[in-house]
Protein backbone atom coordinates (compact mmCIF):
# COMPACT_ATOMS: atom_id res chain seq x y z
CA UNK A 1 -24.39 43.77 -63.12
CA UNK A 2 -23.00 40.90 -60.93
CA UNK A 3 -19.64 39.49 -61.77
CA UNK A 4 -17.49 36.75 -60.67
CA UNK A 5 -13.96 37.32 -61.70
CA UNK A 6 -12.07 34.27 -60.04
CA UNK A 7 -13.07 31.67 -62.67
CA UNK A 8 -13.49 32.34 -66.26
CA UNK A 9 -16.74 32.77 -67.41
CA UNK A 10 -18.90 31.07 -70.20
CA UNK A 11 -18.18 30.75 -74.04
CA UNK A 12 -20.73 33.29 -74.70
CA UNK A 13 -20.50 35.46 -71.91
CA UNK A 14 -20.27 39.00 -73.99
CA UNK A 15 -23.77 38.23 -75.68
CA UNK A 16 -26.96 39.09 -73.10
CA UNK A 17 -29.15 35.90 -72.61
CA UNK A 18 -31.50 35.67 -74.79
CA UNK A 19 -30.03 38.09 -77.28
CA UNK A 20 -27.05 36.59 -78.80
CA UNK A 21 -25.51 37.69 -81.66
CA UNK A 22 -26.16 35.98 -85.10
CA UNK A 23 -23.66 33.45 -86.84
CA UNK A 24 -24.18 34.96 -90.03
CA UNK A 25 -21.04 34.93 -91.34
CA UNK A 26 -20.09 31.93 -93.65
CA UNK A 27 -16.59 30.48 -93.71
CA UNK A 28 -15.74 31.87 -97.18
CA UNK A 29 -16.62 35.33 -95.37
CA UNK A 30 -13.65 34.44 -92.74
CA UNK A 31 -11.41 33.20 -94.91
CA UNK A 32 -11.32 36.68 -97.10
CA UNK A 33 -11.36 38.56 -94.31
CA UNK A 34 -8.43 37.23 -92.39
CA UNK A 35 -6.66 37.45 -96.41
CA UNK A 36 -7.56 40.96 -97.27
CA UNK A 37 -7.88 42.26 -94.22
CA UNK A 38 -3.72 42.19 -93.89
CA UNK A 39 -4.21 44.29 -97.16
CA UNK A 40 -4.69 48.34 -95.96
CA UNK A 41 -4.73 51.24 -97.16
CA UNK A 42 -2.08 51.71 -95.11
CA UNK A 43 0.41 49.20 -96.83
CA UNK A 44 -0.77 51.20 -100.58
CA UNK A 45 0.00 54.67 -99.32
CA UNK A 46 2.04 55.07 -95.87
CA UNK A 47 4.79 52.49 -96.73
CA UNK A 48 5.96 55.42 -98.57
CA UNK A 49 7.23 57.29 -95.83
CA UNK A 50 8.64 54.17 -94.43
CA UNK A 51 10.69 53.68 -97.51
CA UNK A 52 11.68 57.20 -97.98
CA UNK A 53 13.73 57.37 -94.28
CA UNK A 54 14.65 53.76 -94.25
CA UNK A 55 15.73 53.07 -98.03
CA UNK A 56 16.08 49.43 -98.84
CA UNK A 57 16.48 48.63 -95.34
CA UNK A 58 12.54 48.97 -95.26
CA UNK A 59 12.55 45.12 -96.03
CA UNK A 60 13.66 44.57 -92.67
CA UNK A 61 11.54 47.01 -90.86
CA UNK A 62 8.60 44.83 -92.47
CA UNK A 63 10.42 41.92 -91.82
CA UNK A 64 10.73 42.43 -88.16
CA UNK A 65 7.30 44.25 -87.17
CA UNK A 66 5.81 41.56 -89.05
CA UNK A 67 7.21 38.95 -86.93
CA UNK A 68 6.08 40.98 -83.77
CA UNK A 69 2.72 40.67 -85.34
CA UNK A 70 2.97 36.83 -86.22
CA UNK A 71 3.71 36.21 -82.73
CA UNK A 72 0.61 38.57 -81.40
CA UNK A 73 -1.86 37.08 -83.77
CA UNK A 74 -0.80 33.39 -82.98
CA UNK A 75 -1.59 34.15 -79.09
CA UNK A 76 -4.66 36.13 -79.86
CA UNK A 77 -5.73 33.08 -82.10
CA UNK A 78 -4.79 30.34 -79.47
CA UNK A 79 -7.16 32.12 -77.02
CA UNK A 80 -9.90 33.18 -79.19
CA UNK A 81 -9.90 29.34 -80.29
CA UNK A 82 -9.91 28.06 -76.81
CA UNK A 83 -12.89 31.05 -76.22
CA UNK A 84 -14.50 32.60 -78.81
CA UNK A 85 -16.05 36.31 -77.95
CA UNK A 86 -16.88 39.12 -79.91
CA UNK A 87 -14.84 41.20 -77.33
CA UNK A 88 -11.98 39.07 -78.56
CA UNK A 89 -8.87 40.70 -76.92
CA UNK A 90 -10.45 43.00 -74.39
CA UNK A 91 -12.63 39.76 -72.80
CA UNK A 92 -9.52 37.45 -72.82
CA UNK A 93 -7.81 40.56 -70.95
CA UNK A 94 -10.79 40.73 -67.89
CA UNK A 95 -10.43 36.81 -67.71
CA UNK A 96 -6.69 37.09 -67.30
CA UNK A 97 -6.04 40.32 -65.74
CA UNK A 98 -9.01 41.92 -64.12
CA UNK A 99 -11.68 43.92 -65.48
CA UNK A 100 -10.22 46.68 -65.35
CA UNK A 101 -7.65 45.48 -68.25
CA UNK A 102 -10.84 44.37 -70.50
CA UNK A 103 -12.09 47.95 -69.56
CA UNK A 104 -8.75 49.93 -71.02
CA UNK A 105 -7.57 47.35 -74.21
CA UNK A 106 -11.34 47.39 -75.05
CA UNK A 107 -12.50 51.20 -74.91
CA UNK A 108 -8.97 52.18 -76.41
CA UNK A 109 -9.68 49.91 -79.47
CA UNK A 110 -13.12 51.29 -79.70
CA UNK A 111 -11.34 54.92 -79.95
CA UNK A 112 -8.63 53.48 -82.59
CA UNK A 113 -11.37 51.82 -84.81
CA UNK A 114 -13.70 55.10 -84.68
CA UNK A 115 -11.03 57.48 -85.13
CA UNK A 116 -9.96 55.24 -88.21
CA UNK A 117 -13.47 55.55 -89.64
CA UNK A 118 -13.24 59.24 -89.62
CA UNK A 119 -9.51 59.11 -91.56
CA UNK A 120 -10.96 56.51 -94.21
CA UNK A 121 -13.79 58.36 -95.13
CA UNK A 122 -11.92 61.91 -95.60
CA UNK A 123 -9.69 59.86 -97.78
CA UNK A 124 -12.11 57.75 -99.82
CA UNK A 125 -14.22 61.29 -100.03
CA UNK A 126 -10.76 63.05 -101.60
CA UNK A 127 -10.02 60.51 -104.50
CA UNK A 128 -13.71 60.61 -105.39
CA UNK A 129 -13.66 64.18 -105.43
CA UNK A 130 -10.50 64.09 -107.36
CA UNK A 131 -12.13 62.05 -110.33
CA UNK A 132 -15.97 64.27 -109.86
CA UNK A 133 -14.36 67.86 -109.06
CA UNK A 134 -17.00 70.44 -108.16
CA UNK A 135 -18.67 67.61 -105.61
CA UNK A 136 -18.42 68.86 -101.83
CA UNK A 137 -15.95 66.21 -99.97
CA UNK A 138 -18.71 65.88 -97.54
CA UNK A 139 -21.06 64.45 -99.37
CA UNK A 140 -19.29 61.93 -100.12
CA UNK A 141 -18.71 61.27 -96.41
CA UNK A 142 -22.25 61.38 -95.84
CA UNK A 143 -23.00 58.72 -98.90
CA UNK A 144 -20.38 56.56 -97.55
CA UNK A 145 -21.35 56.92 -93.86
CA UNK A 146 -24.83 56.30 -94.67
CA UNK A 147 -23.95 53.36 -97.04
CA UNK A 148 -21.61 51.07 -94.05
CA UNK A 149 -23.97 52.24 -91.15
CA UNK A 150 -27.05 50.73 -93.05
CA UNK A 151 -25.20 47.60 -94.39
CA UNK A 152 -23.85 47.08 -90.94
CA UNK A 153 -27.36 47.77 -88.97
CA UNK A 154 -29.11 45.23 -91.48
CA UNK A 155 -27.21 42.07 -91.01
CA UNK A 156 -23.82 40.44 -90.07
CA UNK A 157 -24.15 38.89 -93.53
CA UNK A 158 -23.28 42.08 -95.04
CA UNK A 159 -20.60 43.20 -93.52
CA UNK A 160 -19.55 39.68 -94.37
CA UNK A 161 -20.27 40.16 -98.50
CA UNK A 162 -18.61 43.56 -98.82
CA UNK A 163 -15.81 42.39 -96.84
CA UNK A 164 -15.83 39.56 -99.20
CA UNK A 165 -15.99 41.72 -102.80
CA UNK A 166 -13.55 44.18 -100.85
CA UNK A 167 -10.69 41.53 -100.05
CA UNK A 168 -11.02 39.38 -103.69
CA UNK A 169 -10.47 42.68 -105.50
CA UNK A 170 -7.51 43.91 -102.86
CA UNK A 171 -6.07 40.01 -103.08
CA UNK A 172 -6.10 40.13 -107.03
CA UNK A 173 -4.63 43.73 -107.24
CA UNK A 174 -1.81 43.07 -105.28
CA UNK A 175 -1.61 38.96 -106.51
CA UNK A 176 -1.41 41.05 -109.79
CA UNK A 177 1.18 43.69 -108.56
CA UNK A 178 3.64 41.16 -107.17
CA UNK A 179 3.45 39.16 -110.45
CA UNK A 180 4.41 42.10 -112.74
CA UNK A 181 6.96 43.44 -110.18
CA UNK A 182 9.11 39.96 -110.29
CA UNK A 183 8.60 39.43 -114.25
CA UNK A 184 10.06 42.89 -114.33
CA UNK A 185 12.91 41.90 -111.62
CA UNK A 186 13.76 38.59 -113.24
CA UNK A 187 14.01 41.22 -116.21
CA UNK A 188 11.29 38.72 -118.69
CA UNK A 189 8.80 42.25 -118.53
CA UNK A 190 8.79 43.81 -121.82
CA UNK A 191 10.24 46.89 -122.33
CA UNK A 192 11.73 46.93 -119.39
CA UNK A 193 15.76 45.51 -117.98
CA UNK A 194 16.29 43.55 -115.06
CA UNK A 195 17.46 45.79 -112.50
CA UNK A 196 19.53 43.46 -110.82
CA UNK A 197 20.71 44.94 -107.12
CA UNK A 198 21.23 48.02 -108.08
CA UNK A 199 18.82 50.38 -106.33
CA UNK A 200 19.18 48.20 -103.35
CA UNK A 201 22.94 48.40 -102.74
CA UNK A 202 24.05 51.54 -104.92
CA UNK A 203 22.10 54.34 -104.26
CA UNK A 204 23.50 55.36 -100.53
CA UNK A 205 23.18 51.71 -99.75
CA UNK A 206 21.17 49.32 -97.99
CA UNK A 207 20.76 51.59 -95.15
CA UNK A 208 20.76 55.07 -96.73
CA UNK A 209 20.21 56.72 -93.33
CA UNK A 210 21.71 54.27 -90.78
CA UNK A 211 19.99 53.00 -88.14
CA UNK A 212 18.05 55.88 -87.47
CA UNK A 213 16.22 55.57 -90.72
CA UNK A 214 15.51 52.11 -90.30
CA UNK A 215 13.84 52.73 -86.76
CA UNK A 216 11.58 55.24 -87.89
CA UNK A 217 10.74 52.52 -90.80
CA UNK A 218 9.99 50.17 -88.46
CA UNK A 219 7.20 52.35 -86.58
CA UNK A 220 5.59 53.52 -89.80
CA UNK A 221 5.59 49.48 -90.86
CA UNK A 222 4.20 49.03 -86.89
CA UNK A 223 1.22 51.48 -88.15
CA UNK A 224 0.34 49.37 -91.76
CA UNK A 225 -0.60 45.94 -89.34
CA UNK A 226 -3.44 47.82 -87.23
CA UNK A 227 -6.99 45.96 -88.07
CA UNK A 228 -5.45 42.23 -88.24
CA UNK A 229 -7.47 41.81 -85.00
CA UNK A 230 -10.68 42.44 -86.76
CA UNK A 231 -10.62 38.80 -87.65
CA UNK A 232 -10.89 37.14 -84.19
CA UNK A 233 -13.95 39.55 -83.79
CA UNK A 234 -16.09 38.37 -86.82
CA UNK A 235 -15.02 35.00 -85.46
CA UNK A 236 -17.13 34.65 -82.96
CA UNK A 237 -20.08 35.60 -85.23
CA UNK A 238 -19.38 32.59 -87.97
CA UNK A 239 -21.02 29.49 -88.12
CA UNK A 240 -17.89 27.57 -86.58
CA UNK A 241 -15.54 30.25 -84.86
CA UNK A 242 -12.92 27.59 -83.43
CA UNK A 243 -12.15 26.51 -86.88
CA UNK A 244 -12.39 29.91 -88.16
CA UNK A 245 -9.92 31.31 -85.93
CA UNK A 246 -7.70 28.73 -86.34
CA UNK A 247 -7.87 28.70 -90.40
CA UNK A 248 -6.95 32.26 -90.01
CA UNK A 249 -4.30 32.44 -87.80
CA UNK A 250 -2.36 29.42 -89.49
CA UNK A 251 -2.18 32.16 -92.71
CA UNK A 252 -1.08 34.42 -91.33
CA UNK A 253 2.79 33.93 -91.74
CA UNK A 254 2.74 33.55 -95.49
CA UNK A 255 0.08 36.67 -95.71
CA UNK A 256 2.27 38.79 -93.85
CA UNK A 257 5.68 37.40 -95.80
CA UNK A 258 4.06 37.86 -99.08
CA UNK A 259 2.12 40.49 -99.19
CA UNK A 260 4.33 43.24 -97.42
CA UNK A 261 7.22 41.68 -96.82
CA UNK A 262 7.37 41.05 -101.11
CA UNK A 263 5.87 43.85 -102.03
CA UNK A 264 8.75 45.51 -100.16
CA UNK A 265 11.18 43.94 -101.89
CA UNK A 266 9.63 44.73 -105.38
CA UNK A 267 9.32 48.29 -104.97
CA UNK A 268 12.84 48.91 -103.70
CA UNK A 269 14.61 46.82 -105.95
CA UNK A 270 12.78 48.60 -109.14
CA UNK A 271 12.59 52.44 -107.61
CA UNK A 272 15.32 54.35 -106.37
CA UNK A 273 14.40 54.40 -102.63
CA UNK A 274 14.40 58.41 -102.71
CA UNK A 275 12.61 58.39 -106.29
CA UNK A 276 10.47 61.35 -105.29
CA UNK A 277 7.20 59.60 -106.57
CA UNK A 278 7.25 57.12 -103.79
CA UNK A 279 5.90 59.43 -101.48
CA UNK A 280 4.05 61.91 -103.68
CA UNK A 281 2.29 59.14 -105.88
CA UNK A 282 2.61 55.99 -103.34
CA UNK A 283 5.23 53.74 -104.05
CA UNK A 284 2.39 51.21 -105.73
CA UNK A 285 1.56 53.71 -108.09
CA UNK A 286 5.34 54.72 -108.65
CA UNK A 287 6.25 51.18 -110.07
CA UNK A 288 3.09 50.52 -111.93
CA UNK A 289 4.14 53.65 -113.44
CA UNK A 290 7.81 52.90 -114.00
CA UNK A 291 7.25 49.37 -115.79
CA UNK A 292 4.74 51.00 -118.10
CA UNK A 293 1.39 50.13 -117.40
CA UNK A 294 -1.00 52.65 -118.71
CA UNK A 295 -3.05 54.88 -116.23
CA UNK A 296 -1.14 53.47 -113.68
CA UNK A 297 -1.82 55.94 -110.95
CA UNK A 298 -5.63 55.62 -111.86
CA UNK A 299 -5.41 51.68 -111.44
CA UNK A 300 -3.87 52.37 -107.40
CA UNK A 301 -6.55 55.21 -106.82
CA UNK A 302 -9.36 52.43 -107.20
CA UNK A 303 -7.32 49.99 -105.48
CA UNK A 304 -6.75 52.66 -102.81
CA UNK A 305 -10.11 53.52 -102.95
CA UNK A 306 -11.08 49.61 -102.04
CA UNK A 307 -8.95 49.54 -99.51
CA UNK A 308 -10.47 52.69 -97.73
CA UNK A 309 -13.91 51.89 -97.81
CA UNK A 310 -13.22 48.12 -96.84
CA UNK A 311 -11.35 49.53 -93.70
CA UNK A 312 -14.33 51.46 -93.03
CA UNK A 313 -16.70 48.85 -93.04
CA UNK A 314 -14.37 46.79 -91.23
CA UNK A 315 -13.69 49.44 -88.70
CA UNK A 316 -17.71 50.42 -88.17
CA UNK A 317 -18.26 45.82 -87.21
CA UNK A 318 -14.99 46.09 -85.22
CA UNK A 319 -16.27 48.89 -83.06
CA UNK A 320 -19.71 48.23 -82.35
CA UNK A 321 -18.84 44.47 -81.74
CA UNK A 322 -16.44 45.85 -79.11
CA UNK A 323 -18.83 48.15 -77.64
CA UNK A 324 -21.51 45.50 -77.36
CA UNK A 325 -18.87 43.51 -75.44
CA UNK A 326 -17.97 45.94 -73.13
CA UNK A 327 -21.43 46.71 -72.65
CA UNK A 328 -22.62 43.64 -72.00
CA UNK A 329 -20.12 43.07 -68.93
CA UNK A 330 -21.25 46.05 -67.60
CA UNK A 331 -18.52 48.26 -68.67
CA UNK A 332 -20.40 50.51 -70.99
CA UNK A 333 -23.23 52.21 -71.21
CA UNK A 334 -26.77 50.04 -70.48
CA UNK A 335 -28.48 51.44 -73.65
CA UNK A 336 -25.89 50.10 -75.95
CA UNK A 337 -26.84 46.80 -75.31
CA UNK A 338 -29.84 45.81 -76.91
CA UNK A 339 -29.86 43.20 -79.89
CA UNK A 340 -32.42 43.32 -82.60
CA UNK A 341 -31.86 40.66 -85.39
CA UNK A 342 -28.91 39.14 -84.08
CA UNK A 343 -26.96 42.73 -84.47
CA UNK A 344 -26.40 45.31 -81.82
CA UNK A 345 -27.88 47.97 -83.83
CA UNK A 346 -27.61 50.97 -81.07
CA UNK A 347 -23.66 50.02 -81.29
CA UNK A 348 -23.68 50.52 -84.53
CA UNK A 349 -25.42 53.39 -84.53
CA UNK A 350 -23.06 55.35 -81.53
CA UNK A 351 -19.35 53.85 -82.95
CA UNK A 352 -20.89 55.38 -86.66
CA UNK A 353 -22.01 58.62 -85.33
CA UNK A 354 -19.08 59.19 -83.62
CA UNK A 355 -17.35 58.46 -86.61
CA UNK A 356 -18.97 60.59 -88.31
CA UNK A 357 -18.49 63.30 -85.46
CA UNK A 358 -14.89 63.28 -85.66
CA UNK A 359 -14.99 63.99 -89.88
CA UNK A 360 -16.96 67.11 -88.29
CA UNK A 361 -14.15 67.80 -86.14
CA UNK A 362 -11.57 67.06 -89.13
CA UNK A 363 -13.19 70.32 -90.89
CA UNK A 364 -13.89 72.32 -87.74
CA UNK A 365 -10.81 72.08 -85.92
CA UNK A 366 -8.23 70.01 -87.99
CA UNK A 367 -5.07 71.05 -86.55
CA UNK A 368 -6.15 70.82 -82.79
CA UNK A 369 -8.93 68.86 -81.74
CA UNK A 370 -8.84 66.72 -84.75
CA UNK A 371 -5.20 66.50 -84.72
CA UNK A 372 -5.09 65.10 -81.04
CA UNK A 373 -7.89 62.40 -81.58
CA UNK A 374 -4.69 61.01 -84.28
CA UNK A 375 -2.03 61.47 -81.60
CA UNK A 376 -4.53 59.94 -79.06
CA UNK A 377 -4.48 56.81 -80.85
CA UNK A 378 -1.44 56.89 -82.58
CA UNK A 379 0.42 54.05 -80.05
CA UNK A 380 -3.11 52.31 -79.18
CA UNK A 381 -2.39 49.01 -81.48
CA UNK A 382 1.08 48.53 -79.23
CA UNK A 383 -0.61 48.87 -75.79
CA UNK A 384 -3.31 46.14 -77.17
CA UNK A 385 -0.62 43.79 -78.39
CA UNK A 386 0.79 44.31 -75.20
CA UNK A 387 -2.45 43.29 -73.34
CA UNK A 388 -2.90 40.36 -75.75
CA UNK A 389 0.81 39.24 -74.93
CA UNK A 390 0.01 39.30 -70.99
CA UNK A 391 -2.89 38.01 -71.36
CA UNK A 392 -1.96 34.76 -72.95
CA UNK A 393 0.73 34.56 -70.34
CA UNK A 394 -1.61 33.79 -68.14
CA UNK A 395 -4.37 31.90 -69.95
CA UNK A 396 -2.19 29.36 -71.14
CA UNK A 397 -1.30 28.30 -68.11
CA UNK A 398 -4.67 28.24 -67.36
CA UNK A 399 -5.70 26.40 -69.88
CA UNK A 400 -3.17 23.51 -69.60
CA UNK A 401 -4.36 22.95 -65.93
CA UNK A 402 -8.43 23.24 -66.29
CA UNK A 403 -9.12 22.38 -70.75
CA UNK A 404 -5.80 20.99 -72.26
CA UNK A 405 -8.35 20.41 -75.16
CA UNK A 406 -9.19 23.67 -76.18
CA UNK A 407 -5.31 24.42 -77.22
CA UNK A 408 -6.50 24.01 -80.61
CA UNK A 409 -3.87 26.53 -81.66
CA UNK A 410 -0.99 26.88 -79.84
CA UNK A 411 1.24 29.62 -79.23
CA UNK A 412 5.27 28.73 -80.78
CA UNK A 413 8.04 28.52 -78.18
CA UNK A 414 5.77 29.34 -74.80
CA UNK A 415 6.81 31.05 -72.95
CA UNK A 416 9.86 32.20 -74.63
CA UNK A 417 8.21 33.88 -77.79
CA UNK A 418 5.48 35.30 -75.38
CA UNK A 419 8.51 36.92 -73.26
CA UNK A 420 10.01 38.02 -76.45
CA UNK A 421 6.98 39.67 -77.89
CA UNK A 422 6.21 41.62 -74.83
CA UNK A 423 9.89 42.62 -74.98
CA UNK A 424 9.17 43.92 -79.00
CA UNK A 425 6.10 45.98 -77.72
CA UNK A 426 8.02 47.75 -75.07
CA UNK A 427 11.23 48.30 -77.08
CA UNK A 428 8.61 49.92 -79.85
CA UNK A 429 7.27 52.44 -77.14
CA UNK A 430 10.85 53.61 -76.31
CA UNK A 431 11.65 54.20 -79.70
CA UNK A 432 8.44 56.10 -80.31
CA UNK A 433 9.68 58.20 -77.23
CA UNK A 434 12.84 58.63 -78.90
CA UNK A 435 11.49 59.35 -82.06
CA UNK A 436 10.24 63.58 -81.90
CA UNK A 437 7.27 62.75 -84.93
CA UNK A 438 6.17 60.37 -82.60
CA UNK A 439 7.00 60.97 -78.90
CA UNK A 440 3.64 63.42 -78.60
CA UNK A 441 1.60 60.06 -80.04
CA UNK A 442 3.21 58.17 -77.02
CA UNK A 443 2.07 60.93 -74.21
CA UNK A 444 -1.06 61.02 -75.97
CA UNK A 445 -1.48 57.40 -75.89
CA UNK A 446 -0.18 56.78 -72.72
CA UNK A 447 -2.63 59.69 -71.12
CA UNK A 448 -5.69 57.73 -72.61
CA UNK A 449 -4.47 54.07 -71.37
CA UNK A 450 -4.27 55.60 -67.81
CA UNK A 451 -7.26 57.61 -67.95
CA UNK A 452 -8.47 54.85 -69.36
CA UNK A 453 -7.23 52.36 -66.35
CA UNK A 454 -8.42 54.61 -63.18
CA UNK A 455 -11.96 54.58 -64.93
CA UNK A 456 -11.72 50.76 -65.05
CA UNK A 457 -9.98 50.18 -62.00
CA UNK A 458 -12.77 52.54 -59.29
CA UNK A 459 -15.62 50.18 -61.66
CA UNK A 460 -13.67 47.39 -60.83
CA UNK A 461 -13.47 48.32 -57.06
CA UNK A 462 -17.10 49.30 -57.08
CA UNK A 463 -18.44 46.09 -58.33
CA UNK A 464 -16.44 43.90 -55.81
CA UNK A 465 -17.73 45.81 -53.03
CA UNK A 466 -21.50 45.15 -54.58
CA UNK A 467 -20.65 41.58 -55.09
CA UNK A 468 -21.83 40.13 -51.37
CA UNK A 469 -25.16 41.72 -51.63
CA UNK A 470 -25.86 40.35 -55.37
CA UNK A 471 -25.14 37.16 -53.82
């Protein structure tokens, strides 16, 4: 496939000619998708770890990482404004960097989102089988495999619908959550006293475990953002993906400040920070619990549940719109490639099955092979930020000389708060080096990105040597 990597190429330049994508997906579908889709099962389950080694200091774990991530989604929306792709990221990285950078960010998000697929279904499978016992785990896999891969192959719409459902019900269990949790602060919650600052200051403190603690709170917070970037993806799929983008980025601040910097605040100012339920019952289940709502724990195991299969569904469009990207400027498999409908059905098909490959894997070999697919992609979401960061370093610049008027959004502070964020991503690496739970992540990571690069790099090579005869 001829390229020509010296000037950026057209709006639509990840969909073939003559097979685009559809625009299926309806503002309302963007709008709940950039809202829930800051809502994870991550943030319902893992913050508990978080808040177990960093205490009440976890506030400012979440406070920080979520400013790292403000900053990375307001340069990923300023250039998926200016140029819309379903790529997203990975084509804004071969327009600023070289191929071979849309070749690495690209394929290692593929492996993060299809890696994720396999963890959300083994956990969605478990609370089902918790509430049917005597049902196999994996057929519940299979029903929920079957159910995202068909929804997904059909239509763009419907990934936009359950996406939809998904994020209303995670938006009013959590608008819900953070409304009982300050009536029960503010101490106007029957039956139960305003707790005032005591579990934040008098049990060990505000930082419990020093600043050790609070750095290993601040990678497992790092972990809860992943998927935010899911947004910029569908984007390019909507009926108007400038405004899109740039409706969703503008939320993202007061998403990010409410939702987990609040709930934060709520669950360590009611709970004891080592309260042993935060980790063994989530810390959402551990204060519905404590203020006295009945069946509590049930009420977070549907939410939970939500959460799980909407990252799946999420995670199964994110994938196969990435692979259709990469494919489609020649850095993937041919076959891949073909639309039908407006949907690239074979990448559906091969980021599902794989999916579904690496459940296999989960039962087969769960503490090797499975367990170093996780450490392979347990730093990916840092090395894309990082691409997005460099990226927009140089696009901007760009930009300003040859379409001023596509700055629709524009990145705060350039280039100081690019400089800064790059800084963030690179001071998060070292600690996850530092860090023994999650230095083998980093080597694991790090072997992948470079692998990863070569591959990239000789295709990169390859096609400029081509180039003169194409011409």
């Amino acid at each position: 496939m001829s390229r020509t990597t010296t000037t950026p190429p057209p709006q639509t330049e990840d969909a073939p000619q003559g097979s685009p994508l559809s625009n299926g997906l309806k503002q309302r579908h963007l709008s709940m998708i950039a809202l829930g889709g800051v809502i994870g099962a991550g943030l319902f389950v893992g913050s508990g770890a978080g808040i177990a080694a960093a205490g009440p200091s976890i506030v400012l774990a979440y406070a920080a990482s979520g400013l790292l991530v403000m900053f990375v989604m307001r340069m990923l929306g300023e250039m998926s404004a200016a140029n819309p792709a379903s790529g997203s990221f990975s084509v804004h990285a071969d327009r600023a960097i070289g191929p071979w950078a849309g070749f690495t960010a690209g394929w290692m998000f593929w492996t993060l989102l299809v890696v994720g697929v396999a963890i959300e279904a083994i956990g969605a499978a478990h609370i089902v089988q918790g509430w049917l016992p005597g049902t196999p785990s994996w057929m519940w896999v299979l029903i929920f495999m079957a159910v995202f891969c068909g929804s997904n192959l059909a239509a763009v719409s419907n990934f936009g619908e359950f996406e939809f459902w998904f994020a209303a019900l995670k938006i009013g269990a959590i608008a819900l959550f953070l409304i009982l949790g300050a009536l029960a602060i503010a101490g106007v919650l029957p039956g139960n006293e305003a707790p005032g600052a005591a579990h934040l200051l008098h049990d060990g403190g505000f930082l419990p475990n020093g600043m050790d603690g609070l750095l290993i709170g601040l990678l497992a917070s790092l972990a809860a953002y992943g998927g935010l970037e899911t947004v910029t993806i569908a984007a390019a799929e909507s009926e108007n993906p400038v405004s899109g983008v740039a409706k969703a980025v503008k939320t993202t601040m007061w998403r990010i400040g409410i939702v987990y910097v609040g709930s934060m605040m709520v669950i360590v100012t009611l709970l004891p920070w080592d309260d042993g339920s935060v980790t063994e019952n989530g810390p959402y289940a551990a204060v519905l619990d404590r203020l006295g709502v009945p069946g509590g724990g049930h009420i977070m195991n549907v939410v939970v549940l939500i959460a799980l299969l909407s990252a799946m569904n999420a995670n199964i469009y994110g994938s196969s719109r990435m692979a259709y990207s990469l494919v489609s400027r020649g850095q993937g498999p041919k076959a891949l490639g073909k639309v039908s409908g407006g949907v690239p059905r074979r990448a559906v098909l091969a980021s599902s099955a794989f999916g579904f490959f690496a459940v296999l894997l989960s039962y087969w070999y769960p503490t090797t092979v499975f367990a170093w697919l996780l450490n392979m992609v347990g730093g990916v979401v840092l090395i894309v930020w990082g691409f997005i960061a460099a990226s927009q370093l140089i696009l901007r610049r760009r930009l300003e000389r040859e379409a001023p008027e596509k700055l629709v959004v524009r990145m705060w502070a350039f280039p100081v708060l690019t400089w800064v964020t790059l800084a963030g991503v690179a001071g998060a690496l070292v600690l996850m080096g530092l860090e023994t739970d999650t230095r083998i992540q980093l080597y694991s990571t790090g072997g992948l990105a470079l692998a990863l690069a070569v591959v990239g790099y000789v295709q990169q090579r390859a096609a400029a040597a081509t180039r003169p005869a194409d011409d």
